[in-house]
Each structure stands twice: as structure tokens, then as C-alpha cells.
PDB file of N, CA and C in Angstrom:
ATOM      1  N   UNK A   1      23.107  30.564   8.111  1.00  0.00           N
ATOM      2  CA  UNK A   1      22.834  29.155   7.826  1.00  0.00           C
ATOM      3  C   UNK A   1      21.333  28.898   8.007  1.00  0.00           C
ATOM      4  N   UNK A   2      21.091  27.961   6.766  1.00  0.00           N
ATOM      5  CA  UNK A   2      19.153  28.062   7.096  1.00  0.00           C
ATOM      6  C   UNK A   2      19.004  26.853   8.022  1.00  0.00           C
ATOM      7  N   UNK A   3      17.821  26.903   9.245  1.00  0.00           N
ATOM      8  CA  UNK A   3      17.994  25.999   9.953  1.00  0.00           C
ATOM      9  C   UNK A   3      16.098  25.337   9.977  1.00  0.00           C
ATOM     10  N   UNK A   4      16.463  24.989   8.567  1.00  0.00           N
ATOM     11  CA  UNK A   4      14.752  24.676   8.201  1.00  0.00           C
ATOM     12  C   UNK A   4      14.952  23.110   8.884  1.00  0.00           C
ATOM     13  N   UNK A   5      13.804  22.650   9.198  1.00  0.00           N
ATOM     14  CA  UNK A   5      13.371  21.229   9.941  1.00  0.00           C
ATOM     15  C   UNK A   5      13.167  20.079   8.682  1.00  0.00           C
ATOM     16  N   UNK A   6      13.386  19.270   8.995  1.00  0.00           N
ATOM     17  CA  UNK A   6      13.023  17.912   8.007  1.00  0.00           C
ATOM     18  C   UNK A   6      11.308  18.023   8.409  1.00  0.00           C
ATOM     19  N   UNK A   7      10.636  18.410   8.690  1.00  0.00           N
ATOM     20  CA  UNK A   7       9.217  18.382   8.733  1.00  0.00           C
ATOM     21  C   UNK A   7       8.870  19.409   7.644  1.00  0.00           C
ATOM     22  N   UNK A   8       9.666  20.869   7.398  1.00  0.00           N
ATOM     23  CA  UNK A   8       9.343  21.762   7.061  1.00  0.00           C
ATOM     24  C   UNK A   8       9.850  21.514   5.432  1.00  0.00           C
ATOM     25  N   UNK A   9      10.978  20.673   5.109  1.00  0.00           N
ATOM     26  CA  UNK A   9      11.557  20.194   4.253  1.00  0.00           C
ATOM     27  C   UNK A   9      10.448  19.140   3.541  1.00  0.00           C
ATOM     28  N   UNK A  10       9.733  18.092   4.125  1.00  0.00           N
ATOM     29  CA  UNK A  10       8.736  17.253   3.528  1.00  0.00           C
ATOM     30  C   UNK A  10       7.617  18.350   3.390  1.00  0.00           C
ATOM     31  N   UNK A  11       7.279  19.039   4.038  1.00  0.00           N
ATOM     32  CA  UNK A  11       5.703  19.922   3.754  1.00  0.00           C
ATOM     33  C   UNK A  11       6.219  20.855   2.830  1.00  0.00           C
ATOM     34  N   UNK A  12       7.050  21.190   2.126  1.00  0.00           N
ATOM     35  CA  UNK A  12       7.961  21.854   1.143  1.00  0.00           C
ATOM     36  C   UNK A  12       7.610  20.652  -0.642  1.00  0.00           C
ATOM     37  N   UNK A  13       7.778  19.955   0.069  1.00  0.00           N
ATOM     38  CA  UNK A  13       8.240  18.810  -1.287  1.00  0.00           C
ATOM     39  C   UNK A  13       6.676  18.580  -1.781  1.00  0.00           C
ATOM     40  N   UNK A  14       5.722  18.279  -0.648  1.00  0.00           N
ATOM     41  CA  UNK A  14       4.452  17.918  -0.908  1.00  0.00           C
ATOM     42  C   UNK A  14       3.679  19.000  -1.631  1.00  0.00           C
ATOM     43  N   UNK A  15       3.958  20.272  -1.010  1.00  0.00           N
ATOM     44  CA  UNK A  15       3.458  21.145  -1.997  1.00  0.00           C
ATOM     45  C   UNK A  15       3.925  20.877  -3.383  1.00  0.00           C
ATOM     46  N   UNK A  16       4.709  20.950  -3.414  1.00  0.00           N
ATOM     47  CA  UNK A  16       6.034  20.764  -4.473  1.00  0.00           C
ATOM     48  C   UNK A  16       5.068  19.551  -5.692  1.00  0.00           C
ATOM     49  N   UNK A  17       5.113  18.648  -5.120  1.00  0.00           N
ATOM     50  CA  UNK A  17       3.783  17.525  -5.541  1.00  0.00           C
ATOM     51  C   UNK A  17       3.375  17.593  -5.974  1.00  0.00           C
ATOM     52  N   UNK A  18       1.894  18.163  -5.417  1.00  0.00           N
ATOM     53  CA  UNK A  18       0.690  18.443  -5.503  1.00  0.00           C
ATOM     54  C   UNK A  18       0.552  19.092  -6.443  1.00  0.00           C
ATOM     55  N   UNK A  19       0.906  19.983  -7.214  1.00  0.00           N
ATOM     56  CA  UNK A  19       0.707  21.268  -7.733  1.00  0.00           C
ATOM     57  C   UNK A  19       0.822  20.530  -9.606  1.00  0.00           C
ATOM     58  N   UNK A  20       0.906  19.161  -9.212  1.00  0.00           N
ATOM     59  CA  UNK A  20       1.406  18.461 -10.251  1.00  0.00           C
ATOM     60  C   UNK A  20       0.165  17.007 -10.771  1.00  0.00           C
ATOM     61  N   UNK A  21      -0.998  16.821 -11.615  1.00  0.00           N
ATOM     62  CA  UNK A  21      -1.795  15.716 -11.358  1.00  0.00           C
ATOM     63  C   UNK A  21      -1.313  14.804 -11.476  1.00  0.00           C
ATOM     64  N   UNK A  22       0.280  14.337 -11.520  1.00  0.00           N
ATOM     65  CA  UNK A  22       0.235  12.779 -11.504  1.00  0.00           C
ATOM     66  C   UNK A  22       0.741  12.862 -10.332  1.00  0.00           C
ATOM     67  N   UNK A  23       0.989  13.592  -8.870  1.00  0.00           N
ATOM     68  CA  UNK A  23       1.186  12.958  -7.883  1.00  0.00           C
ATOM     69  C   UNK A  23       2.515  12.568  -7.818  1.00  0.00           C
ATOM     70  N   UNK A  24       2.552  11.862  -6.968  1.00  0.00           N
ATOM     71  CA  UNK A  24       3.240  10.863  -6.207  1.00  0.00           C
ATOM     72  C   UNK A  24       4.018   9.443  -7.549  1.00  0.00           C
ATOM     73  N   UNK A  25       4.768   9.684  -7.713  1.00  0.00           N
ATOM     74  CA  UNK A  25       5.289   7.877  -8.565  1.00  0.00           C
ATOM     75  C   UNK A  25       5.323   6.564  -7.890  1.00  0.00           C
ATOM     76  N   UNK A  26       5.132   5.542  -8.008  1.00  0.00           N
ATOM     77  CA  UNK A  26       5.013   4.452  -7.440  1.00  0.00           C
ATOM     78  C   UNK A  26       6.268   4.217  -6.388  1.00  0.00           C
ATOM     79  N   UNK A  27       6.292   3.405  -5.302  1.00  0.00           N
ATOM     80  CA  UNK A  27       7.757   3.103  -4.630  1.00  0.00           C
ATOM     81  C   UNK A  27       8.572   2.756  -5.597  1.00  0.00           C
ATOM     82  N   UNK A  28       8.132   1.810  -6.569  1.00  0.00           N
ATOM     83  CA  UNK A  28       9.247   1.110  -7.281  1.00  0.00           C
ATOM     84  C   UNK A  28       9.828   2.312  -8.324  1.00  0.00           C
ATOM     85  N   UNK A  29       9.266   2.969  -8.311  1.00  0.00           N
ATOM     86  CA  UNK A  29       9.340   4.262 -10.159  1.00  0.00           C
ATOM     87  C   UNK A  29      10.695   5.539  -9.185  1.00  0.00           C
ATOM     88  N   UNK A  30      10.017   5.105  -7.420  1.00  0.00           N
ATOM     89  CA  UNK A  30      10.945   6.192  -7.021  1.00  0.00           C
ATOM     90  C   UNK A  30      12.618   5.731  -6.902  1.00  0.00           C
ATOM     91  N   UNK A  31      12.298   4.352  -6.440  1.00  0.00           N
ATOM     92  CA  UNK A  31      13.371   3.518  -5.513  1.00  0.00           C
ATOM     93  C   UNK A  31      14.244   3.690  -7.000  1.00  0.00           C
ATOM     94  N   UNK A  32      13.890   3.409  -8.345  1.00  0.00           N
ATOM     95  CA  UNK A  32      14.579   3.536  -9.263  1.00  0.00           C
ATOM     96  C   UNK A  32      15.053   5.064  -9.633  1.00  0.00           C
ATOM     97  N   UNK A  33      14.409   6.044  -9.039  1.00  0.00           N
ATOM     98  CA  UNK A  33      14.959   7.578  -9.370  1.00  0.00           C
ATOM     99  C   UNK A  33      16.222   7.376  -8.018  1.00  0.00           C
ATOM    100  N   UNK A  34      15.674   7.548  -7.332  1.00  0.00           N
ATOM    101  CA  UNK A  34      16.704   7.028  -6.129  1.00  0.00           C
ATOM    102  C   UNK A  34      18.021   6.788  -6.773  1.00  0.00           C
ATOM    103  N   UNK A  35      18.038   5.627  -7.033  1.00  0.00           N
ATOM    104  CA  UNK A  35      19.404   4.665  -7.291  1.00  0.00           C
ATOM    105  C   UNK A  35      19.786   5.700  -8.538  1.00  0.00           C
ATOM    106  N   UNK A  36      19.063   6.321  -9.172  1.00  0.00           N
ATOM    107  CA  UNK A  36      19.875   6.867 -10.365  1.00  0.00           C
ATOM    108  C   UNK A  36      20.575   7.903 -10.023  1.00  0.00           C
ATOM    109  N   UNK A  37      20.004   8.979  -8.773  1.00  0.00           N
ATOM    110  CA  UNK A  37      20.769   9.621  -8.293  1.00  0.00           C
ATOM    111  C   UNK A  37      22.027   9.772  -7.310  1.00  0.00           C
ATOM    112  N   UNK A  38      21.687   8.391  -6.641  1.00  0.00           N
ATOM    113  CA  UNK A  38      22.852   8.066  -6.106  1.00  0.00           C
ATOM    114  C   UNK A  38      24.241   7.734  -7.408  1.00  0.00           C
ATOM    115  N   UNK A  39      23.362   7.300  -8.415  1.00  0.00           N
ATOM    116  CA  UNK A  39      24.423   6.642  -9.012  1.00  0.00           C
ATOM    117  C   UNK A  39      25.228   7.741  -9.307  1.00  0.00           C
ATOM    118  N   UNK A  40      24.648   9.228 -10.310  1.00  0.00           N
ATOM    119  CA  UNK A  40      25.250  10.891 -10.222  1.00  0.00           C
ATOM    120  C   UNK A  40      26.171  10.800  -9.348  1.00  0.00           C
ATOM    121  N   UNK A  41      25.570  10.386  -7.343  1.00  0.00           N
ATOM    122  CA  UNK A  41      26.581  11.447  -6.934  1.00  0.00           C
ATOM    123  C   UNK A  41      27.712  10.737  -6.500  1.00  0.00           C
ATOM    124  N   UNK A  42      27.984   9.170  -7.066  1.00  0.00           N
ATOM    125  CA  UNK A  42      28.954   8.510  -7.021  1.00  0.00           C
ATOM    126  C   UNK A  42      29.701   9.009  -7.906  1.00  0.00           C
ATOM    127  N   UNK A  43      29.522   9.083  -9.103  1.00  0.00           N
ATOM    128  CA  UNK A  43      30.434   9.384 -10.843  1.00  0.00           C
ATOM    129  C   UNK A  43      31.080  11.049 -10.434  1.00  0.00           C
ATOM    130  N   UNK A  44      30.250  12.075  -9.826  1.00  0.00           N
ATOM    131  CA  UNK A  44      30.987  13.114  -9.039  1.00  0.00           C
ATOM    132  C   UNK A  44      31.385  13.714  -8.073  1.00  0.00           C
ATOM    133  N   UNK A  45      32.021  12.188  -6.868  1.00  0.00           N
ATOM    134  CA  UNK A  45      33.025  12.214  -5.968  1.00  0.00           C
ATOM    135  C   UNK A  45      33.595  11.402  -6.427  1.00  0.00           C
ATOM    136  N   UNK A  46      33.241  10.285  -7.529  1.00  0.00           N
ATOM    137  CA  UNK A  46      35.039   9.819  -8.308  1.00  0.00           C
ATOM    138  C   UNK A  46      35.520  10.929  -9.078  1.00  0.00           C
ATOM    139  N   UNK A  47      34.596  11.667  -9.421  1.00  0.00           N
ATOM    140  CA  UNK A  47      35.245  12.568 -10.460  1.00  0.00           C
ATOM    141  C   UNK A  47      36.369  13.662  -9.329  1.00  0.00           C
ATOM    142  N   UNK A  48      35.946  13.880  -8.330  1.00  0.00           N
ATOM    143  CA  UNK A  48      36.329  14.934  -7.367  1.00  0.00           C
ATOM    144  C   UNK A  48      37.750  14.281  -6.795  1.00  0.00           C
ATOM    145  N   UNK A  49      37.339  13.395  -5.980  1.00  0.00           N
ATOM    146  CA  UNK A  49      38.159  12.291  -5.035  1.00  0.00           C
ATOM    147  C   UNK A  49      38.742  11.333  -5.801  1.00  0.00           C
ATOM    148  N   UNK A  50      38.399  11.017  -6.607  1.00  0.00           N
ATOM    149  CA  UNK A  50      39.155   9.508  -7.446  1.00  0.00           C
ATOM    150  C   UNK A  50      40.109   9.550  -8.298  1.00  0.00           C
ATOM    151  N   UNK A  51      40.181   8.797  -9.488  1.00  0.00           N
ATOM    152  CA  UNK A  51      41.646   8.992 -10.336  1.00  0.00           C
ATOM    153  C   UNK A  51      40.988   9.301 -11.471  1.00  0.00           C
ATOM    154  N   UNK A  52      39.498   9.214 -11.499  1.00  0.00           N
ATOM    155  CA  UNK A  52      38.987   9.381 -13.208  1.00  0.00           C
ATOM    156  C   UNK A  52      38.138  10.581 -13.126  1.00  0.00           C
ATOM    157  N   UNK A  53      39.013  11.797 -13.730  1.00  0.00           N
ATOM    158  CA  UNK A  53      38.773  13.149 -14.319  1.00  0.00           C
ATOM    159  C   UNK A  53      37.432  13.016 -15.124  1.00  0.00           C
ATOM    160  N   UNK A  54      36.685  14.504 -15.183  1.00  0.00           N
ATOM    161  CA  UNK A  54      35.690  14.710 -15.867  1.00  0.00           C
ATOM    162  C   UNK A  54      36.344  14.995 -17.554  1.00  0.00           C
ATOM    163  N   UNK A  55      35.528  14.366 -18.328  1.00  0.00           N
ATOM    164  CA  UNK A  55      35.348  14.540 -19.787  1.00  0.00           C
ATOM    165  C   UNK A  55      34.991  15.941 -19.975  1.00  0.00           C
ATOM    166  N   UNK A  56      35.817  16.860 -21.044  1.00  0.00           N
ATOM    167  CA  UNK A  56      35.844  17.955 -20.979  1.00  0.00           C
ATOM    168  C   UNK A  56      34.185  18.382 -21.452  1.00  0.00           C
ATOM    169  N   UNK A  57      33.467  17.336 -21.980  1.00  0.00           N
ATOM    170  CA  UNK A  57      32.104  17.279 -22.638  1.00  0.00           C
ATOM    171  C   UNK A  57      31.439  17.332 -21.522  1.00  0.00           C
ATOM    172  N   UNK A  58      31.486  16.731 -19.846  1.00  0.00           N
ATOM    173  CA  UNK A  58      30.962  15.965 -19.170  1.00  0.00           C
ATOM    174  C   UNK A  58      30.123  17.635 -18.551  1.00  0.00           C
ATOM    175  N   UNK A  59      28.904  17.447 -18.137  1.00  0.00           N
ATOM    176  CA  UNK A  59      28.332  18.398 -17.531  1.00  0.00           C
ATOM    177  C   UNK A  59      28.755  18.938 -15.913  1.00  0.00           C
ATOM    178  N   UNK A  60      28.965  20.380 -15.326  1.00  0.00           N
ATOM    179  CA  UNK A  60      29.711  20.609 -14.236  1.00  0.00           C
ATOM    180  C   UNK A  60      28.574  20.482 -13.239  1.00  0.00           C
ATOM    181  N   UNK A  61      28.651  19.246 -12.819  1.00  0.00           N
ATOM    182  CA  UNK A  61      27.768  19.329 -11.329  1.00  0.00           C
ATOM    183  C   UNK A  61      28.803  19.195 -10.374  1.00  0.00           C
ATOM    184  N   UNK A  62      28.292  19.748  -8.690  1.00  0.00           N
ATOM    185  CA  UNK A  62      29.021  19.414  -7.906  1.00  0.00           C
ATOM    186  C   UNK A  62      28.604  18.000  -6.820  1.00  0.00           C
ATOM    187  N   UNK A  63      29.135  17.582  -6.273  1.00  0.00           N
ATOM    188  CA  UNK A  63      29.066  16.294  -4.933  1.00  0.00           C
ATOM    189  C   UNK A  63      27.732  17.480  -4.103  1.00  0.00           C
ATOM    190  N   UNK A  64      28.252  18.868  -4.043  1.00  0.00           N
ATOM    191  CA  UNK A  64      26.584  19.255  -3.139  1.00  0.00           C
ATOM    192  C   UNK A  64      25.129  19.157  -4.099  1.00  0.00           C
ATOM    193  N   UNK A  65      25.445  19.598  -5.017  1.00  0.00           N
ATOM    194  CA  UNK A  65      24.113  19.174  -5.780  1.00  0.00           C
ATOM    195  C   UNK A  65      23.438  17.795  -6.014  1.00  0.00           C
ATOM    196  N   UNK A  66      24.641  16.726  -6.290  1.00  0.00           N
ATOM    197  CA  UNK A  66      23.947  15.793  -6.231  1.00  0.00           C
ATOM    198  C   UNK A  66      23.368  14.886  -5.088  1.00  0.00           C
ATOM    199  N   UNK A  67      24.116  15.536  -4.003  1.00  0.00           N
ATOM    200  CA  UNK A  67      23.360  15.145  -2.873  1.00  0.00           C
ATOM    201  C   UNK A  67      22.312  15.881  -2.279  1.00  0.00           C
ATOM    202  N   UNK A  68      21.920  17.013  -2.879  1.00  0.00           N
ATOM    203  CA  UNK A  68      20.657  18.024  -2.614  1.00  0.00           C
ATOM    204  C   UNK A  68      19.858  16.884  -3.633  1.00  0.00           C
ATOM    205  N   UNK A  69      20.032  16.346  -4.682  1.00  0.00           N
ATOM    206  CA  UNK A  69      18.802  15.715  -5.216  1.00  0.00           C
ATOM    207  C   UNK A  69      18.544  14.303  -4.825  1.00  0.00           C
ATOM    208  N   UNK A  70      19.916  13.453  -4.001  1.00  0.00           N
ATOM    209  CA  UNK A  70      19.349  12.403  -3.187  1.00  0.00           C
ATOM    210  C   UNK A  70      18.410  12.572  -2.305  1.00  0.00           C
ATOM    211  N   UNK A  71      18.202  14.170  -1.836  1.00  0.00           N
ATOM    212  CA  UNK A  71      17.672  14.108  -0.504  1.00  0.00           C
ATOM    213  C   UNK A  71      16.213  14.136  -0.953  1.00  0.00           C
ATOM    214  N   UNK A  72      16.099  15.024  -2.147  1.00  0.00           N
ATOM    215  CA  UNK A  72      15.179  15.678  -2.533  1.00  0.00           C
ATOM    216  C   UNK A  72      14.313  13.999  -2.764  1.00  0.00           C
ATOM    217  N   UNK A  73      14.604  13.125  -3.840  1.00  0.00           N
ATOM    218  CA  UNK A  73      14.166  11.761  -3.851  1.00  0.00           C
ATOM    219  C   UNK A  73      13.722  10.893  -2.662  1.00  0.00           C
ATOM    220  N   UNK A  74      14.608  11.209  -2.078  1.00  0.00           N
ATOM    221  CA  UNK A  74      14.445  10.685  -0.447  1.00  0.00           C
ATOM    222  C   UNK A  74      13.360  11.334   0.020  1.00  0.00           C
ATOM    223  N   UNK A  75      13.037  12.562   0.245  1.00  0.00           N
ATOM    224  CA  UNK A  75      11.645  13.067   0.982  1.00  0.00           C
ATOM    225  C   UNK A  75      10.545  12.616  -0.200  1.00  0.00           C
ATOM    226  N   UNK A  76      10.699  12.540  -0.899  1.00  0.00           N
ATOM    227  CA  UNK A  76      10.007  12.499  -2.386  1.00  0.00           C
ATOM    228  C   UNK A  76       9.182  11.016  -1.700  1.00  0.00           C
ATOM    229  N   UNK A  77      10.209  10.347  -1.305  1.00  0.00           N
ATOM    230  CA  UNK A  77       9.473   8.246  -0.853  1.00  0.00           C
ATOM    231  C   UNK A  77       8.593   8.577   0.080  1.00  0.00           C
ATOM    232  N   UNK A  78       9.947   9.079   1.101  1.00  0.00           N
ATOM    233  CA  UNK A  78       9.208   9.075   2.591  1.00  0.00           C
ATOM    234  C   UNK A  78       7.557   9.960   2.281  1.00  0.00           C
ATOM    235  N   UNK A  79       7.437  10.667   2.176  1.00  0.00           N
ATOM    236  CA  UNK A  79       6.379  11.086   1.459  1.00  0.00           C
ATOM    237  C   UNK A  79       5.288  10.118   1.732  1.00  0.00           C
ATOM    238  N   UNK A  80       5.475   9.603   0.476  1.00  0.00           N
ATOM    239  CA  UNK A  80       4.574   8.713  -0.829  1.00  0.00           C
ATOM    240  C   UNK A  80       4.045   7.334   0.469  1.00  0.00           C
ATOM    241  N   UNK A  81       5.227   7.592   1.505  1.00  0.00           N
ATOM    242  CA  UNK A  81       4.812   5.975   1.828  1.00  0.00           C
ATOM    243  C   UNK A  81       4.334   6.728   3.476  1.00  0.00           C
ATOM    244  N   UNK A  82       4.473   7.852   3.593  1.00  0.00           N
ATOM    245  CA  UNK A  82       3.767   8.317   5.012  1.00  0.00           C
ATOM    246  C   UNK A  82       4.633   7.993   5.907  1.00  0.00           C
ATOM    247  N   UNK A  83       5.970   8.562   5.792  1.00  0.00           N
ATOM    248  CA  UNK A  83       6.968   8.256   6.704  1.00  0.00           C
ATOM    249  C   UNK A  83       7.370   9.763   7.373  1.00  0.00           C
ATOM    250  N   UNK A  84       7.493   9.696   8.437  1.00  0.00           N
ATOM    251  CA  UNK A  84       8.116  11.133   8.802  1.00  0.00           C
ATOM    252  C   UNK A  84       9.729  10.749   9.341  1.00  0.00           C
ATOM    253  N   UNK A  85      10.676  11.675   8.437  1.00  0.00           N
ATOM    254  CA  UNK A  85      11.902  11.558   8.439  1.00  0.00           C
ATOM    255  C   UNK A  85      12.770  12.150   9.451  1.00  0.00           C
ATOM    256  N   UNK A  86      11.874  12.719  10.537  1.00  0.00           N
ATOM    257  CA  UNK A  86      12.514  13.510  11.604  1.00  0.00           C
ATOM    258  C   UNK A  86      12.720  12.072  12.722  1.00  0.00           C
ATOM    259  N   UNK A  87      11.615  11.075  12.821  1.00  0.00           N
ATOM    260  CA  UNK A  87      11.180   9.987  14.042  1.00  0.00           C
ATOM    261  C   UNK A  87      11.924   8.619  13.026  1.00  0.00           C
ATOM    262  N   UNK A  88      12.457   8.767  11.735  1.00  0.00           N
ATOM    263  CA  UNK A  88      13.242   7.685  11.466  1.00  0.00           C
ATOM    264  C   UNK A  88      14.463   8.300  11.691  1.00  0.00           C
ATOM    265  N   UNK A  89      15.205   9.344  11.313  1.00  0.00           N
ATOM    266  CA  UNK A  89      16.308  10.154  11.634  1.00  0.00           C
ATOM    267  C   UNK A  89      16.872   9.547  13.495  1.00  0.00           C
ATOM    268  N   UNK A  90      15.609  10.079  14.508  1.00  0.00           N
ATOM    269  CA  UNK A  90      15.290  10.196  15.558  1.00  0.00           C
ATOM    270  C   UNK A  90      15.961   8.472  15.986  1.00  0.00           C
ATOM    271  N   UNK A  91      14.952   7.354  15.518  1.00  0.00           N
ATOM    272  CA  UNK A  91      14.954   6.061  15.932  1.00  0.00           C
ATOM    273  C   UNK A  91      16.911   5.562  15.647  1.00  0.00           C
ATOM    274  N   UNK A  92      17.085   6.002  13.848  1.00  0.00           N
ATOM    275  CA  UNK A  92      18.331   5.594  13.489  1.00  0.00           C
ATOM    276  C   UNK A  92      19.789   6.265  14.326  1.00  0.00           C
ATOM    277  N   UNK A  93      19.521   7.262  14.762  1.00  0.00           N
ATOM    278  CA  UNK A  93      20.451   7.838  15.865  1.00  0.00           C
ATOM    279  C   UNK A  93      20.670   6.728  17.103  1.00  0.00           C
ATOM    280  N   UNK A  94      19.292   7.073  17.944  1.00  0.00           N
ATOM    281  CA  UNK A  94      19.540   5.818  19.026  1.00  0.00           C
ATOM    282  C   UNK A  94      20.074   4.343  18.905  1.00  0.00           C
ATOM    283  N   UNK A  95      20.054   4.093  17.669  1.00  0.00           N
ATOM    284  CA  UNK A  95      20.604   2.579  17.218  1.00  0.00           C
ATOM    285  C   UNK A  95      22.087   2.839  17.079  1.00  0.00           C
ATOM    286  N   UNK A  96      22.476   3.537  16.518  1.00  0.00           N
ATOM    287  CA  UNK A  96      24.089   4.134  16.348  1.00  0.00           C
ATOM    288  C   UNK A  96      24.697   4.015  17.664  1.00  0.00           C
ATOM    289  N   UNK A  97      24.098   5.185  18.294  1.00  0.00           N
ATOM    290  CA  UNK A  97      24.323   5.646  19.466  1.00  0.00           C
ATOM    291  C   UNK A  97      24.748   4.252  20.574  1.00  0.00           C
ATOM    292  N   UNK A  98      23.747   3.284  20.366  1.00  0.00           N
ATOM    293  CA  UNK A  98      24.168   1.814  21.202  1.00  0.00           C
ATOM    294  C   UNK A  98      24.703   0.434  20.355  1.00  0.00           C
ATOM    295  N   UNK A  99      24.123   0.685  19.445  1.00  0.00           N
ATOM    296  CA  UNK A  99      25.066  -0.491  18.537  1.00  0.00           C
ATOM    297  C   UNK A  99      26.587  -0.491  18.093  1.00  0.00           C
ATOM    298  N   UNK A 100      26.881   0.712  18.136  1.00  0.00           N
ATOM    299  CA  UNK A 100      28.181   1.126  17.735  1.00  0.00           C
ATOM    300  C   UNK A 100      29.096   2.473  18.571  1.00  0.00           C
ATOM    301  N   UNK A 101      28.623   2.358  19.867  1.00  0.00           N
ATOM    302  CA  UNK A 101      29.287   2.843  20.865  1.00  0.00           C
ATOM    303  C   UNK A 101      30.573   2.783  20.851  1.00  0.00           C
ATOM    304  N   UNK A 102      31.089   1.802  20.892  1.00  0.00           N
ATOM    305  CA  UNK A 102      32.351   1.451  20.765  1.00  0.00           C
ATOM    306  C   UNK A 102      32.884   0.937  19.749  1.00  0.00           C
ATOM    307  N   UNK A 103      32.220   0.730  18.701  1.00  0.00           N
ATOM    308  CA  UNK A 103      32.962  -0.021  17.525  1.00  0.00           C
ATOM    309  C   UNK A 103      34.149   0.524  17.123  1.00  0.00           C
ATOM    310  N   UNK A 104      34.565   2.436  16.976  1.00  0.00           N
ATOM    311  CA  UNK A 104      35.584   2.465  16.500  1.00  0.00           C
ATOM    312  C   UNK A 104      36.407   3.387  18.234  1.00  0.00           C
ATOM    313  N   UNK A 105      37.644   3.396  17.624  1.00  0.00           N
ATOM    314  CA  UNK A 105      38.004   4.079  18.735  1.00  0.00           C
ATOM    315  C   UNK A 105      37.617   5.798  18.932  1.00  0.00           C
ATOM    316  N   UNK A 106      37.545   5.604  20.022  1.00  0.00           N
ATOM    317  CA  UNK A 106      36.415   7.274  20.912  1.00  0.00           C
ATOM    318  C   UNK A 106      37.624   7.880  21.224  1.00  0.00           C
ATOM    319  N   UNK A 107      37.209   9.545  20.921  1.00  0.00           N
ATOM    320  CA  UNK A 107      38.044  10.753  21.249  1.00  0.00           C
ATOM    321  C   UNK A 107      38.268  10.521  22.864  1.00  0.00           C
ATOM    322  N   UNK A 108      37.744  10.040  23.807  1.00  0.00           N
ATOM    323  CA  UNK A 108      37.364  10.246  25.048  1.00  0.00           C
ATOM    324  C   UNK A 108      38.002   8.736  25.886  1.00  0.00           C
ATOM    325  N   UNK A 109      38.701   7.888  24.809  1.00  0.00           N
ATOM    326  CA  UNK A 109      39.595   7.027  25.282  1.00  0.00           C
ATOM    327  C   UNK A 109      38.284   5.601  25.758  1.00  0.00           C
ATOM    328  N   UNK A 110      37.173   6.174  25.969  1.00  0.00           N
ATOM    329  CA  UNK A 110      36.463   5.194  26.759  1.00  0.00           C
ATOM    330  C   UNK A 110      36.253   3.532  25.982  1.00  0.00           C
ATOM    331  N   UNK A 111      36.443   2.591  26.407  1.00  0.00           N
ATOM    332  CA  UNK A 111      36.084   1.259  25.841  1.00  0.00           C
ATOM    333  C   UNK A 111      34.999   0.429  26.618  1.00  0.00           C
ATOM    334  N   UNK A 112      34.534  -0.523  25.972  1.00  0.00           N
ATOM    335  CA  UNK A 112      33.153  -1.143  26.338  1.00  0.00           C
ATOM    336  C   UNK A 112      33.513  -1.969  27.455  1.00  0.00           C
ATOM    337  N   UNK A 113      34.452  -2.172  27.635  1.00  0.00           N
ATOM    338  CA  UNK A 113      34.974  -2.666  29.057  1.00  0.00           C
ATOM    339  C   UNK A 113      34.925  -1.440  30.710  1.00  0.00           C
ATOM    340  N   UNK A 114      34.886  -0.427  29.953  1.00  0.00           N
ATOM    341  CA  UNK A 114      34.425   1.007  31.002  1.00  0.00           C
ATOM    342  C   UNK A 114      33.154   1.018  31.244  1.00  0.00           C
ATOM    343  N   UNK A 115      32.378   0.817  30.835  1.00  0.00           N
ATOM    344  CA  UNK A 115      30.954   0.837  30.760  1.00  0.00           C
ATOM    345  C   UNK A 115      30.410   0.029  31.760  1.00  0.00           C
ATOM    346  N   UNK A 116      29.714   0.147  33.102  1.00  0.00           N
ATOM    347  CA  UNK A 116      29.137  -0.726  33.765  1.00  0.00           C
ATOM    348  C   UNK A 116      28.200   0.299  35.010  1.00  0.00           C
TER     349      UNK A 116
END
């Protein structure tokens, strides 16, 4: 299993970039690649999970590919806008971690009434 870093993953992409003169696309040019790929990897986990089958015409992607190219879009922003995705990863954990402690029920029986 490769156990490459989301640091090593953005300094990957930037090369990736660079090597290219138009750079970087605007937030808005990305936020719209974005949504288009999300939109992919919705149409193939209905296609997978849902009731509406692929068109025998329809091209064979899988739910992992199209979420290898959300991500890929995703480092693609964070990028562009000087975000490091390891310390938002990092921040969005700790918010989970206490905002929603208890929201659903825990393997470990514990409730927010245990807590003191």
C-alpha cells in the first residue's frame, strides 16, 4: 500500500502544473472542474449502487477513478489558493472529533451524558 503524504501528493500536482504555461486556472474555472467531477462520480455510484444501469454506449469508469480525479481537482484549488491540505484535513478532524462526538450512536456505548 503506497503511504505517500498529502504534502507529497500537492508537491506532485504542482510539478504536474508547472510544466504547463497557463498555470494554475482561476478559483472559479476550478470550482467549476470540481463540480463536474463530482458530478462523474455521482452518475457512477448510481450506476454501481442505484437502479439506473450503464448504457451499453456509456464509457467504463469506476467510483475509484472518479474519485482519484475529485482529489486530483481538489489539490489542483488547494494549490492555486495556498492551502495546505494536511493542516485543513488536521483542523476538520478536530471539529468532528468534538462537534459530533456523540451525534450518532458509539461502538463503546458512551453518551454525552458520560462525559464530565
Amino acid at each position: 500500500m503506497n503511504q505517500k503524504t498529502m504534502k507529497i501528493m500537492q508537491q506532485e500536482v504542482d510539478e504536474y502544473i508547472q510544466q504547463f504555461k497557463t498555470g494554475y486556472f482561476s478559483p472559479l474555472s476550478q470550482m467549476a472542474r470540481l463540480t463536474e467531477e463530482v458530478g462523474e462520480l455521482a452518475r457512477e455510484v448510481n450506476h454501481y449502487y442505484g437502479e439506473k444501469a450503464k448504457k451499453t454506449t456509456e464509457k467504463a469508469n469506476t467510483v475509484e477513478e472518479e474519485l482519484g480525479d475529485v482529489l486530483f481537482v481538489t489539490i489542483i484549488m488547494a494549490n492555486s489558493l495556498g492551502i495546505d491540505l494536511t493542516e485543513v484535513f488536521d483542523r476538520n478532524m478536530d471539529k468532528f472529533n468534538q462537534r459530533d462526538r456523540y451525534r450518532f450512536e458509539r461502538k463503546d456505548g458512551l453518551t454525552e451524558g458520560d462525559e464530565k
